[in-house]
C-alpha atoms as a PDB file:
ATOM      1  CA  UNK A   1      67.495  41.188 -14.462  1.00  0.00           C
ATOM      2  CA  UNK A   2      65.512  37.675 -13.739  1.00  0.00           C
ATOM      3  CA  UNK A   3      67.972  35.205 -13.828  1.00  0.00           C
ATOM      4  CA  UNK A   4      66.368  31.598 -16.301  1.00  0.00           C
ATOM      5  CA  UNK A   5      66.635  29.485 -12.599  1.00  0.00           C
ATOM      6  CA  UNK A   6      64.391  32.264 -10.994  1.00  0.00           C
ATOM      7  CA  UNK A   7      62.120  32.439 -14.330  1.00  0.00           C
ATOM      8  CA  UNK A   8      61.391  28.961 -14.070  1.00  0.00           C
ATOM      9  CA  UNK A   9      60.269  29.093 -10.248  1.00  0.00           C
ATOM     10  CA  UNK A  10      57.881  31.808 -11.005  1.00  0.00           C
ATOM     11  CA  UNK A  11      56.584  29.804 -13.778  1.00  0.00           C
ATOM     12  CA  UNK A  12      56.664  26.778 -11.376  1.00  0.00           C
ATOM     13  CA  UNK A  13      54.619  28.737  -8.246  1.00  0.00           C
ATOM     14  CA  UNK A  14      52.262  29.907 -10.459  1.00  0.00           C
ATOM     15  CA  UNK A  15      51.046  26.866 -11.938  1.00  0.00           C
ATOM     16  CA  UNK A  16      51.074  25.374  -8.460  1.00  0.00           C
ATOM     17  CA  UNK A  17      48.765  28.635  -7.889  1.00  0.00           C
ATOM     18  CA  UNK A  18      46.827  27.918 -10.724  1.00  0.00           C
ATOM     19  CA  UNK A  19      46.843  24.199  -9.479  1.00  0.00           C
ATOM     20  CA  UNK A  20      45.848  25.638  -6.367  1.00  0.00           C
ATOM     21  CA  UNK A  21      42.283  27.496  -7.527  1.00  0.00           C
ATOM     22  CA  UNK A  22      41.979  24.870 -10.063  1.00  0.00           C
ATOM     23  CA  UNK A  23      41.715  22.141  -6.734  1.00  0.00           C
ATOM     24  CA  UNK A  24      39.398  24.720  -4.403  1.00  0.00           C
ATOM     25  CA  UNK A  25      36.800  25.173  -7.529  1.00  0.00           C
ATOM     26  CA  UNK A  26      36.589  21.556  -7.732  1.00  0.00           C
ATOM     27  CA  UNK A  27      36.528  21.085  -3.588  1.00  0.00           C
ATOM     28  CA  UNK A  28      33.825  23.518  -3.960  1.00  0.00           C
ATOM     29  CA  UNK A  29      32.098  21.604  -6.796  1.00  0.00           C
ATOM     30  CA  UNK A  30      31.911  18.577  -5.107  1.00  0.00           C
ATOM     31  CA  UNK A  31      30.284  20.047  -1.301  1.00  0.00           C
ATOM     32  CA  UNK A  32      27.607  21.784  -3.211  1.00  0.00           C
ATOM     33  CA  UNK A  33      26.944  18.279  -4.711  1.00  0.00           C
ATOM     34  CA  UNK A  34      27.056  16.506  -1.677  1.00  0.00           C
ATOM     35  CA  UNK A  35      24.990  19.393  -0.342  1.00  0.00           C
ATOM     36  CA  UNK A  36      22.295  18.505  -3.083  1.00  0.00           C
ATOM     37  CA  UNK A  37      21.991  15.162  -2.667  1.00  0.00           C
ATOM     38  CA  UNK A  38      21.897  15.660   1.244  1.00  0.00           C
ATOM     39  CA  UNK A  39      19.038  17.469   1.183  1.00  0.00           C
ATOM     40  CA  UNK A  40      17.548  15.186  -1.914  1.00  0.00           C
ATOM     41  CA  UNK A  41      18.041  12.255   0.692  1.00  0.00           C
ATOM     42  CA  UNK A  42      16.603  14.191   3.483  1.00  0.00           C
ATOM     43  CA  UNK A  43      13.641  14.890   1.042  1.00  0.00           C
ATOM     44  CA  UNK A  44      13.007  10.868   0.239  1.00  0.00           C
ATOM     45  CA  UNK A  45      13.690  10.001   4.225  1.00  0.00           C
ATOM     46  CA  UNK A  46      10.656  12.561   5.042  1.00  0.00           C
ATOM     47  CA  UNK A  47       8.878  10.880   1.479  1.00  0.00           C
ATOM     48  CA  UNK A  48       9.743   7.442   2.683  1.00  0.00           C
ATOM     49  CA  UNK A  49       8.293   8.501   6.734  1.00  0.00           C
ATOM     50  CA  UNK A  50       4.987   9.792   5.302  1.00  0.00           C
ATOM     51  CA  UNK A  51       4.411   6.588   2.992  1.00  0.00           C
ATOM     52  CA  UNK A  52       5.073   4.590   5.924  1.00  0.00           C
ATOM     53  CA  UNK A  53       2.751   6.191   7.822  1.00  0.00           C
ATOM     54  CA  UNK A  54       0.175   5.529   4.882  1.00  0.00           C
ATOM     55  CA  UNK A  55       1.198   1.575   4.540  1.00  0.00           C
ATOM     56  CA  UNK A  56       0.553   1.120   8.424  1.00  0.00           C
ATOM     57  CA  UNK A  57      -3.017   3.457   8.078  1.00  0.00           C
ATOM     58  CA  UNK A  58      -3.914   1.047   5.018  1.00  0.00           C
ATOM     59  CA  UNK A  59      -3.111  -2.037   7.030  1.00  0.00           C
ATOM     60  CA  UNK A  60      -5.027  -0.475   9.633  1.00  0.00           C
ATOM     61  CA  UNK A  61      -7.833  -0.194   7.370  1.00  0.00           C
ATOM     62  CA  UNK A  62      -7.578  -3.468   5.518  1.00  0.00           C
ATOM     63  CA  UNK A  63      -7.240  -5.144   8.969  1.00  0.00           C
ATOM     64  CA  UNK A  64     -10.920  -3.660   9.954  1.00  0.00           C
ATOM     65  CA  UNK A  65     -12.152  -4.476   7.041  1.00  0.00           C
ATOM     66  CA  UNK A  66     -11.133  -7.943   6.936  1.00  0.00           C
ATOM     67  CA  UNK A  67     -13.408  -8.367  10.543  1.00  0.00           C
ATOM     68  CA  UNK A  68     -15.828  -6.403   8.783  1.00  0.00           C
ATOM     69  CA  UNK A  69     -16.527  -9.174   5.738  1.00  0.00           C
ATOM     70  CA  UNK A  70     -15.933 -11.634   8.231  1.00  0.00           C
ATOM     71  CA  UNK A  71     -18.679 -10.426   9.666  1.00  0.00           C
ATOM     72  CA  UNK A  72     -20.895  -9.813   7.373  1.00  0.00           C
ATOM     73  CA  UNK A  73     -20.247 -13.528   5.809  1.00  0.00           C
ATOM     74  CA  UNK A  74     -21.176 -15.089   8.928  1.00  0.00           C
ATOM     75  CA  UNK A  75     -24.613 -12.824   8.904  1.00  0.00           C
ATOM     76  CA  UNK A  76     -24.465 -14.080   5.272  1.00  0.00           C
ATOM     77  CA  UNK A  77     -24.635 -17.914   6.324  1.00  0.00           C
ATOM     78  CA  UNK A  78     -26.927 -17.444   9.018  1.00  0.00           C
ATOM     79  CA  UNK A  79     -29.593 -15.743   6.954  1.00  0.00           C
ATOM     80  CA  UNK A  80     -28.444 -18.627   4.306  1.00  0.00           C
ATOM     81  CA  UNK A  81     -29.218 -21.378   6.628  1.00  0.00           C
ATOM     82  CA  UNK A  82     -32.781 -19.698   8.006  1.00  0.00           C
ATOM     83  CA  UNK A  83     -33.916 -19.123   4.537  1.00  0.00           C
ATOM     84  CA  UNK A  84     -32.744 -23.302   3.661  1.00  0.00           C
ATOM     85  CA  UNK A  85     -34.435 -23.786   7.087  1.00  0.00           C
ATOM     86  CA  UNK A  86     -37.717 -21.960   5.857  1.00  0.00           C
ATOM     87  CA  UNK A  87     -37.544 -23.018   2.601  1.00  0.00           C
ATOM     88  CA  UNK A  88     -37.719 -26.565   3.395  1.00  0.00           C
ATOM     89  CA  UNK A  89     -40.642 -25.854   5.812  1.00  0.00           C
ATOM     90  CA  UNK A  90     -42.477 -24.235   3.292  1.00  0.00           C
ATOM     91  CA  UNK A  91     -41.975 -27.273   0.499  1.00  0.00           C
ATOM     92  CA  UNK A  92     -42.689 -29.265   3.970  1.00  0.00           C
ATOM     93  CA  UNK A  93     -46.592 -27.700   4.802  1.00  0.00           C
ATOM     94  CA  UNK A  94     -46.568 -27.544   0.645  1.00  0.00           C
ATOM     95  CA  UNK A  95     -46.459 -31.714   0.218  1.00  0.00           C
ATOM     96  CA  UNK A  96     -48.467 -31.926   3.499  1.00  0.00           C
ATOM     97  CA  UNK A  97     -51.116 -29.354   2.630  1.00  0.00           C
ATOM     98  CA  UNK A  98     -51.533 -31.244  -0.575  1.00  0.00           C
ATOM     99  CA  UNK A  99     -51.477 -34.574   0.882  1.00  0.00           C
ATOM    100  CA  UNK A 100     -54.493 -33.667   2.798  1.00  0.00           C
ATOM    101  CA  UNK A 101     -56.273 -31.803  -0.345  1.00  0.00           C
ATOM    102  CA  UNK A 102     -55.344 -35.651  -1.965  1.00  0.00           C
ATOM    103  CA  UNK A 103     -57.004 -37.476   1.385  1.00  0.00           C
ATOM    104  CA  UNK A 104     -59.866 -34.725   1.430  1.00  0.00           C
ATOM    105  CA  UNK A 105     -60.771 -35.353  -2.493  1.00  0.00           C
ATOM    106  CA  UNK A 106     -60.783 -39.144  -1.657  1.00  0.00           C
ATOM    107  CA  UNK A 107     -63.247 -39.166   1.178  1.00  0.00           C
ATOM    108  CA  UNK A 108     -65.585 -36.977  -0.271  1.00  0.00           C
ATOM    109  CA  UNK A 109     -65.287 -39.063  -3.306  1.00  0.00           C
ATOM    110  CA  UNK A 110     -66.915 -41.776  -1.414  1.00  0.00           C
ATOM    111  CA  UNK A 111     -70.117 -41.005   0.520  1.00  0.00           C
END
């Protein structure tokens, strides 16, 4: 017959057995969870590589197109200027060509 001191060490090992499973469940808990979120982070490090990529293909882009405007703006103020330049030309012959339709009317005015 089990003697109360021996009772009470059964008891004792197993709830240090229980103890024991209760501890390994939660050990294995927590590496599946780190497990997840290692391979979440792995996930947003190959996200964050990709979007990088993009941001230095857009800067790329915006870089060209930058040179591009520039460009086209100094095109753009050339034409500007040549159109001024012909524009005043053309009020230019306009005052002298009727100038000389004034002068012309006034001599043959007078014979």
């Amino acid at each position: 017959m089990a003697t109360p001191t021996m009772d009470s060490i059964k008891k004792k090992m197993q709830a240090m057995k229980l103890e024991k499973e209760n501890a390994i469940d939660r050990a294995d808990q927590m590496e599946q969870k780190t497990k997840d979120l290692e391979d979440k982070l792995k996930l947003a490090e190959e996200e964050n590589t990709g979007l990088m990529k993009r941001i230095s293909q857009l800067d790329t882009d915006l870089d060209k197109a930058q040179e591009t405007l520039a460009e086209v703006n100094g095109k753009l103020e050339a034409a500007n200027k040549t159109s001024a330049d012909v524009s005043s030309r053309e009020t230019l012959i306009f005052f002298k060509t009727n100038f000389i339709l004034k002068i012309e009317s006034v001599i043959t005015i007078k014979p």
